[in-house]
C-alpha atoms as a PDB file:
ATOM      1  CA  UNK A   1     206.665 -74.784 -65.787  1.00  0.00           C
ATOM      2  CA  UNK A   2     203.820 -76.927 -66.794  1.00  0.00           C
ATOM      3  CA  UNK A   3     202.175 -76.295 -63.855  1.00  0.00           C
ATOM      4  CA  UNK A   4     201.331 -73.218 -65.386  1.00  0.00           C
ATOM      5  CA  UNK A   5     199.577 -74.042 -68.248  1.00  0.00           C
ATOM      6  CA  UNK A   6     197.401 -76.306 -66.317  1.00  0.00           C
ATOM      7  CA  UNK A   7     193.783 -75.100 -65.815  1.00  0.00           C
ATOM      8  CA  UNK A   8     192.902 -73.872 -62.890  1.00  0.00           C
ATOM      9  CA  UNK A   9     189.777 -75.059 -61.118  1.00  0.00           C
ATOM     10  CA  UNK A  10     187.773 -72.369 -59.331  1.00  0.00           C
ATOM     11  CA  UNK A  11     187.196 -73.346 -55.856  1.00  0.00           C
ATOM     12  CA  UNK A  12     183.775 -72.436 -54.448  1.00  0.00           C
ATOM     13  CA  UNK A  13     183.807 -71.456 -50.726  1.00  0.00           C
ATOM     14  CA  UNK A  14     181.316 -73.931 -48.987  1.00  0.00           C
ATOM     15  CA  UNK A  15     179.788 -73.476 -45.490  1.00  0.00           C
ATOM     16  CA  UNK A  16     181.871 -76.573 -43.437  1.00  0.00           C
ATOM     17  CA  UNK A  17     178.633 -79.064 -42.549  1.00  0.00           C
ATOM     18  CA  UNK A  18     179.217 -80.854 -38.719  1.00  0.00           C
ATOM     19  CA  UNK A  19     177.230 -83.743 -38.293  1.00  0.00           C
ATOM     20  CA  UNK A  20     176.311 -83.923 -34.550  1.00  0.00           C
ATOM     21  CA  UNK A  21     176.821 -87.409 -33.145  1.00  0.00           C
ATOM     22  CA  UNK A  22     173.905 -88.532 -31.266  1.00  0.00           C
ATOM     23  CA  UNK A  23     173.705 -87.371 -27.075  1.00  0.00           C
ATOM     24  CA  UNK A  24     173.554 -90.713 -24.564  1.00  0.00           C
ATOM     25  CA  UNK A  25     169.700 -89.320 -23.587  1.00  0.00           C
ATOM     26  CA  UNK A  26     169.230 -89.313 -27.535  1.00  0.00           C
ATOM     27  CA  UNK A  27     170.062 -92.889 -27.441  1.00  0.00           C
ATOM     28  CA  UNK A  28     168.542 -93.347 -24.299  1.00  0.00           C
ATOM     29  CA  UNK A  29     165.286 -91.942 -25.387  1.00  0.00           C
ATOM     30  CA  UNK A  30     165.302 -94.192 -28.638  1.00  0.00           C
ATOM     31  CA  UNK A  31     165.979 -97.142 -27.065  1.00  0.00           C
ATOM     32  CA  UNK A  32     162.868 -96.623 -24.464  1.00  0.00           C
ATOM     33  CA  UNK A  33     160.606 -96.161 -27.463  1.00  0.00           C
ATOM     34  CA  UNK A  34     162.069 -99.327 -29.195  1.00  0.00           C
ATOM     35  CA  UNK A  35     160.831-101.056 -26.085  1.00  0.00           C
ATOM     36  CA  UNK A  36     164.506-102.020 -24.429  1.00  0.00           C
ATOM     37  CA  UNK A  37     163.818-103.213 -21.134  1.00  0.00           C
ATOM     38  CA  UNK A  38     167.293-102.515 -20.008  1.00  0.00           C
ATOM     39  CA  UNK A  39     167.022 -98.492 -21.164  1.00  0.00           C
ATOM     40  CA  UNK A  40     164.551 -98.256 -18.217  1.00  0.00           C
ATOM     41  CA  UNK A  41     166.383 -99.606 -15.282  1.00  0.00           C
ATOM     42  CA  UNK A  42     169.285 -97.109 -17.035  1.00  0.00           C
ATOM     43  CA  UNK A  43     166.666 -94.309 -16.620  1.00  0.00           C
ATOM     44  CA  UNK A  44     165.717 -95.173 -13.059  1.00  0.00           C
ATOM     45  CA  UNK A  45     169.248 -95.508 -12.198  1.00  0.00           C
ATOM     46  CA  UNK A  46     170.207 -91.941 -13.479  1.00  0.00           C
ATOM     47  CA  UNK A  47     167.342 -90.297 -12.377  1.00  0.00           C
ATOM     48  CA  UNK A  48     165.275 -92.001  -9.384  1.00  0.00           C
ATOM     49  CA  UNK A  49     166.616 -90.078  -6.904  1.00  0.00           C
ATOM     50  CA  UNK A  50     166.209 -86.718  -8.246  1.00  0.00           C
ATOM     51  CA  UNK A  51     162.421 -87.486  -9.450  1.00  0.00           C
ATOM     52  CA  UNK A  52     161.857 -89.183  -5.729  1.00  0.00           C
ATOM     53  CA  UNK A  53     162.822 -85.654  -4.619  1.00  0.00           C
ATOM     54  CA  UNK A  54     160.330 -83.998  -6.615  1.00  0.00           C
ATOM     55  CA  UNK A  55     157.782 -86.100  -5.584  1.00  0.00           C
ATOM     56  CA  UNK A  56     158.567 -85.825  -1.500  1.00  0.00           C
ATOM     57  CA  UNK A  57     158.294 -82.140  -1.974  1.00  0.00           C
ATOM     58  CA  UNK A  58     154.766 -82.884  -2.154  1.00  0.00           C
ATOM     59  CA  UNK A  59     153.708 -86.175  -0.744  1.00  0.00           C
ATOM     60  CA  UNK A  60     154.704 -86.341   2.969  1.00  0.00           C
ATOM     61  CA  UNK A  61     154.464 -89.896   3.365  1.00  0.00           C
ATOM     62  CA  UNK A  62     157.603 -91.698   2.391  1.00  0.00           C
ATOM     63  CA  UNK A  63     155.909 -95.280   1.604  1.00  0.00           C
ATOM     64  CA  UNK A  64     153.604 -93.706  -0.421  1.00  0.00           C
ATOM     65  CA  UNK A  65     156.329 -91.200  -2.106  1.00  0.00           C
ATOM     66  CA  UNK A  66     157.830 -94.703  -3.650  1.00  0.00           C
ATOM     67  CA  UNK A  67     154.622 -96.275  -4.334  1.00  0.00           C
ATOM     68  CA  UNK A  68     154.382 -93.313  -7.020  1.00  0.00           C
ATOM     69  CA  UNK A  69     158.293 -93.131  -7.903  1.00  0.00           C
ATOM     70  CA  UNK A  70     157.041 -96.504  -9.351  1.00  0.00           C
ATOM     71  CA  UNK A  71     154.022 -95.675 -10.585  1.00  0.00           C
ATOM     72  CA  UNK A  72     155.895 -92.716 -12.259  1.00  0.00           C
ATOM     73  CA  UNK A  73     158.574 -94.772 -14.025  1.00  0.00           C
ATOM     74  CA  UNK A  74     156.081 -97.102 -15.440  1.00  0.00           C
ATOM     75  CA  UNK A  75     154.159 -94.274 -16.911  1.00  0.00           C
ATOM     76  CA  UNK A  76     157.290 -92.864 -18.225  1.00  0.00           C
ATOM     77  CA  UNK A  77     157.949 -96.242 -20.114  1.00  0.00           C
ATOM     78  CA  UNK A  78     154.328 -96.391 -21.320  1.00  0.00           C
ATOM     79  CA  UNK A  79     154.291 -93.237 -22.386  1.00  0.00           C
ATOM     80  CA  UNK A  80     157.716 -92.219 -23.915  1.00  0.00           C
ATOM     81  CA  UNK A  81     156.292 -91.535 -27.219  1.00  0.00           C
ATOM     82  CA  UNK A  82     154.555 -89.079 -26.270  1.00  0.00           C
ATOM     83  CA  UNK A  83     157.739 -86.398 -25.536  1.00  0.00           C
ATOM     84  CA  UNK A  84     159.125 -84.345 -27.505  1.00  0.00           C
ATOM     85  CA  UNK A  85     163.011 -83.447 -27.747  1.00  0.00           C
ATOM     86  CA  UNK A  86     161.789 -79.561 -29.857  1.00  0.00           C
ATOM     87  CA  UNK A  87     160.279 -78.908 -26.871  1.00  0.00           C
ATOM     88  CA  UNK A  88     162.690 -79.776 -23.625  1.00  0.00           C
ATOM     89  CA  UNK A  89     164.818 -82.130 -22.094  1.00  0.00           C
ATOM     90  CA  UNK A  90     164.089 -85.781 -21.248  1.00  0.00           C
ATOM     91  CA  UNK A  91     164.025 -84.888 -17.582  1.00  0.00           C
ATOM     92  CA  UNK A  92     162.154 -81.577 -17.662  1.00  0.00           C
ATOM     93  CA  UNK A  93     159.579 -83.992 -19.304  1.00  0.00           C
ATOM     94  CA  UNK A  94     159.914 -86.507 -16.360  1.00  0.00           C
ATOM     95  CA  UNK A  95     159.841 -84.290 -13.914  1.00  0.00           C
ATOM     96  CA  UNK A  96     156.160 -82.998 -14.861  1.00  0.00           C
ATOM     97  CA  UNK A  97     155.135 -86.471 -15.293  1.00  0.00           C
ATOM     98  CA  UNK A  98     156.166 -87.021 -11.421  1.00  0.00           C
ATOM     99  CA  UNK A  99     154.779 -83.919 -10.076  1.00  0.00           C
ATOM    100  CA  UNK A 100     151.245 -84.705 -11.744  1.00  0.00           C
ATOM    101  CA  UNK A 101     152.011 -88.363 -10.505  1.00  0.00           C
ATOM    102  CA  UNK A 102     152.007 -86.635  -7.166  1.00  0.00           C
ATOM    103  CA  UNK A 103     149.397 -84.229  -7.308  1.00  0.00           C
ATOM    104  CA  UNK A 104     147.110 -86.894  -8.409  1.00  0.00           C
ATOM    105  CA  UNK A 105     147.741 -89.198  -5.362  1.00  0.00           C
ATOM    106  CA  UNK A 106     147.274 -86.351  -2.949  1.00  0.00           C
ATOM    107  CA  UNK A 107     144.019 -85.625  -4.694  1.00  0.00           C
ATOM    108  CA  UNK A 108     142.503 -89.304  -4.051  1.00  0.00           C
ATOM    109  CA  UNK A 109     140.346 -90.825  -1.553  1.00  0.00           C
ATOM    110  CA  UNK A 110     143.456 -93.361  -0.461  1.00  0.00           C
ATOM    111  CA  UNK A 111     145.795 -90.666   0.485  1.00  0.00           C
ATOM    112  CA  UNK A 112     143.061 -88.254   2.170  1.00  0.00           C
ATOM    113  CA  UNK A 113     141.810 -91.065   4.319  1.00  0.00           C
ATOM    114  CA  UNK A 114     145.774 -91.825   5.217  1.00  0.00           C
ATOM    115  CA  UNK A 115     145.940 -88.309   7.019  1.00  0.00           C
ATOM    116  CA  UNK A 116     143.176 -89.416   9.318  1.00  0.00           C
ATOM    117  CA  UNK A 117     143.474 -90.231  12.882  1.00  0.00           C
ATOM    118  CA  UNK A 118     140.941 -92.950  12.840  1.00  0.00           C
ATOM    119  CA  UNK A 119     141.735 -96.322  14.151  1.00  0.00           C
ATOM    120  CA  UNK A 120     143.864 -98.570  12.353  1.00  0.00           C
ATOM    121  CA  UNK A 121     141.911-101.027  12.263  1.00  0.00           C
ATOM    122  CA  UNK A 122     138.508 -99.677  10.641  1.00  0.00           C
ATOM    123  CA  UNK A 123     141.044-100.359   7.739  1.00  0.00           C
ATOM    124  CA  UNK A 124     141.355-103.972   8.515  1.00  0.00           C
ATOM    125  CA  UNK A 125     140.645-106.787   5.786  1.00  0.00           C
ATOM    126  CA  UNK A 126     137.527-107.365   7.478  1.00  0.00           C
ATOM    127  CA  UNK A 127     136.314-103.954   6.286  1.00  0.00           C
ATOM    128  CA  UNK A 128     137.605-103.574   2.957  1.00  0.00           C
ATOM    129  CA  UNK A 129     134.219-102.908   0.831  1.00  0.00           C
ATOM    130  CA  UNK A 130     132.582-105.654  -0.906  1.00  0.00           C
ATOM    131  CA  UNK A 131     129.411-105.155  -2.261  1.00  0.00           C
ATOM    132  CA  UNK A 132     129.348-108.596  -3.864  1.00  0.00           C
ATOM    133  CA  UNK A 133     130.849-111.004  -1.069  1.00  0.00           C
ATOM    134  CA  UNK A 134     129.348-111.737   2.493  1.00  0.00           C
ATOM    135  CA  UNK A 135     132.239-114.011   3.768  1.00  0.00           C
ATOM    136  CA  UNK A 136     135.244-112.433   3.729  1.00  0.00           C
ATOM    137  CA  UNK A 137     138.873-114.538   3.957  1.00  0.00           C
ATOM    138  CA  UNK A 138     141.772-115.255   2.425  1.00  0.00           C
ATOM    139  CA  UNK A 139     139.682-118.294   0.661  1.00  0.00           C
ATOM    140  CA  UNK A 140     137.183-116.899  -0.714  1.00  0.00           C
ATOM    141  CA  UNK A 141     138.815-113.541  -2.263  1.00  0.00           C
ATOM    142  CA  UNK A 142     141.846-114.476  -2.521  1.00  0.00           C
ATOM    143  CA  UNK A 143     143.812-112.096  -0.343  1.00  0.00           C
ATOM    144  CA  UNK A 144     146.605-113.950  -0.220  1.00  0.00           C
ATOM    145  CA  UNK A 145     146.867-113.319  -4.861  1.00  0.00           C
ATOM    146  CA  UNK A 146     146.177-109.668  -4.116  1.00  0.00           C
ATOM    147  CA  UNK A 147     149.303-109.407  -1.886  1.00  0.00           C
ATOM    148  CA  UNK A 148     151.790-109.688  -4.788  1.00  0.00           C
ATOM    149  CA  UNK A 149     150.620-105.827  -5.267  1.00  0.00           C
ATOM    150  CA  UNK A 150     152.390-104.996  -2.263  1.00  0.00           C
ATOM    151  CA  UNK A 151     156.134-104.308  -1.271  1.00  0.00           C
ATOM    152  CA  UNK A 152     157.830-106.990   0.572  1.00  0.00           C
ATOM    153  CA  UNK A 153     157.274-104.754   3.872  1.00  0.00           C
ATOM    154  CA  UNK A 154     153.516-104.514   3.301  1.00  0.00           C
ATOM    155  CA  UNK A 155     153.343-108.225   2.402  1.00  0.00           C
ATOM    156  CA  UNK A 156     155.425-109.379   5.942  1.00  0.00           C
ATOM    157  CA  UNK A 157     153.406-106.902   8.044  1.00  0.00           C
ATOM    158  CA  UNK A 158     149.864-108.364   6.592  1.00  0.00           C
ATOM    159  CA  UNK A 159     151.158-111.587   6.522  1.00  0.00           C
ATOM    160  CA  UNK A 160     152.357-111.340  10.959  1.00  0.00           C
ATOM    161  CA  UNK A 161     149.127-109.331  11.980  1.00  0.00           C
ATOM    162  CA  UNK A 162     145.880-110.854   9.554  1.00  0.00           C
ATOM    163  CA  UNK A 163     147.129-114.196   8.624  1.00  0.00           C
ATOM    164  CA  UNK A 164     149.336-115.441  11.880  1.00  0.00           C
ATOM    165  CA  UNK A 165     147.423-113.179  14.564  1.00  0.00           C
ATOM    166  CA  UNK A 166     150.699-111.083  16.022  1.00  0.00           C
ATOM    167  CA  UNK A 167     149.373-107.626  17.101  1.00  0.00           C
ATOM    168  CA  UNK A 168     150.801-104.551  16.185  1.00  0.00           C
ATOM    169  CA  UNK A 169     153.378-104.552  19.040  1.00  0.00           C
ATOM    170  CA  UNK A 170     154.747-108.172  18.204  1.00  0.00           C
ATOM    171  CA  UNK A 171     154.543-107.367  14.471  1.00  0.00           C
ATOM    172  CA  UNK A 172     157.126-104.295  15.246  1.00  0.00           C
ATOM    173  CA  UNK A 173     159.386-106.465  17.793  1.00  0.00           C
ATOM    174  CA  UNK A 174     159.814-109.155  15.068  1.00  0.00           C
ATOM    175  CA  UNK A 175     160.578-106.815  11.977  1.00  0.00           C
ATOM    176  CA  UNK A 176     162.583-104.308  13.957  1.00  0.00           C
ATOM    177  CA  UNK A 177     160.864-101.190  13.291  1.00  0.00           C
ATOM    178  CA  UNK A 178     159.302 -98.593  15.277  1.00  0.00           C
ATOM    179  CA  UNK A 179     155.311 -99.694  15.472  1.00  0.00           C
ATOM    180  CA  UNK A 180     154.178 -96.062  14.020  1.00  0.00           C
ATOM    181  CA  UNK A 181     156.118 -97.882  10.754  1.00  0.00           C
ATOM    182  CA  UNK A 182     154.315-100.556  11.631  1.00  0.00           C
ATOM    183  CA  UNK A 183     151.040 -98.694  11.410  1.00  0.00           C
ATOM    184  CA  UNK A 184     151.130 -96.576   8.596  1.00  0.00           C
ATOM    185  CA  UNK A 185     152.986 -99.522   6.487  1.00  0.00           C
ATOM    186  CA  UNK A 186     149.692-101.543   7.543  1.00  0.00           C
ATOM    187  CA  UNK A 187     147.353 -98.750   6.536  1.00  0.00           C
ATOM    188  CA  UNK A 188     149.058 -98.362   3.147  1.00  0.00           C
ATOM    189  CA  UNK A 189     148.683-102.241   2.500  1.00  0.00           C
ATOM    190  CA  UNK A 190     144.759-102.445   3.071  1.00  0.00           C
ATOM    191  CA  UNK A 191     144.327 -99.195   1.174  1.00  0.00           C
ATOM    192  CA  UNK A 192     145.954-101.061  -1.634  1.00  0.00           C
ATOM    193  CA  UNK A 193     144.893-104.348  -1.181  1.00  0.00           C
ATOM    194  CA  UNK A 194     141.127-102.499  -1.380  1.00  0.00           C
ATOM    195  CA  UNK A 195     141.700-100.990  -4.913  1.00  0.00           C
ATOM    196  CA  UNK A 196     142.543-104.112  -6.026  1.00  0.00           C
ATOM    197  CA  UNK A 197     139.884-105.482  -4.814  1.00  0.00           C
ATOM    198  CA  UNK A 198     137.258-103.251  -6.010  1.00  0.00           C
ATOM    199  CA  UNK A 199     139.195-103.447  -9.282  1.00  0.00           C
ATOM    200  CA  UNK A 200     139.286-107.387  -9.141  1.00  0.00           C
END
């Protein structure tokens, strides 16, 4: 009986609040623009192959498709800051960032001149523009500091055919791959090694 002669407390109807847990890309994304190495090899794990995909829609060469997978995943990491969850997901963002990435490279001088049918080697070492040196060698411009910008492929393949003298032909037979590889590999490499240079 006492219960009823205790006061009763109105209870006011309150909208229920759910507090949404953070997504993995949420996390993801933070820890990229905390600078966590390790959220980046995540990222290219996750989504390497799907960006690579974007990226060979447009770039027909497939050494020069990775050469900007890479390129895109470091400006990802450099420039994570910059996207914005309001306006999209993490890989709608990416994706644009690879396509430019692409667009870009098919724009320059490197990949127009790759198309070319010219001789291989008017690309050689030899040739590689240097308004400032006279003698060129692995001495005297370091060639051999510059190859670290390569891929291991592009690094053997220079290494059989400018610094050991193997031609094309015995460059192939030794790595085991088909000497068009061997050719367009090669052309990448001094394309490379020649923006470095010019850069250096």
């Amino acid at each position: 009986m006492l219960a009823f002669l205790l006061p009763v407390q109105k209870v006011e109807n309150q909208p229920l609040r759910l507090v949404k847990s953070p997504s993995f890309e949420d996390i993801l994304v933070s820890d990229l623009k905390s600078g966590d190495a390790s959220a980046i090899q995540t990222l290219y794990k996750m989504y390497a192959g799907s960006l690579n995909g974007i990226i060979k829609r447009i770039i027909k060469f497939d050494e020069v498709a990775e050469d900007v997978l890479q390129d895109t995943f470091a400006k990802i990491w450099k420039s994570i800051d910059q996207y914005d969850p309001s306006k999209g997901k993490l890989f709608t963002w990416m994706a644009n960032v690879a396509k430019n990435m692409a667009i870009d490279q098919v724009r320059s001088k490197g990949y127009v001149n790759l198309g070319k049918t010219d001789d291989i080697n008017d690309l050689s070492i030899e040739n590689l523009d240097f308004s400032t040196h006279t003698v060129i060698n692995q001495e005297t411009i370091g060639i051999k500091q510059l190859l670290v910008h390569l891929n291991l492929d592009q690094q053997n393949i220079i290494e059989l055919i400018y610094f050991k003298g193997f031609t094309h032909v015995q460059a192939s037979e030794i790595l085991n791959i088909p000497l068009g590889t061997v050719k367009t590999k090669l052309r990448l490499a001094i394309l490379k090694l020649r923006r470095y240079f010019n850069e250096a």
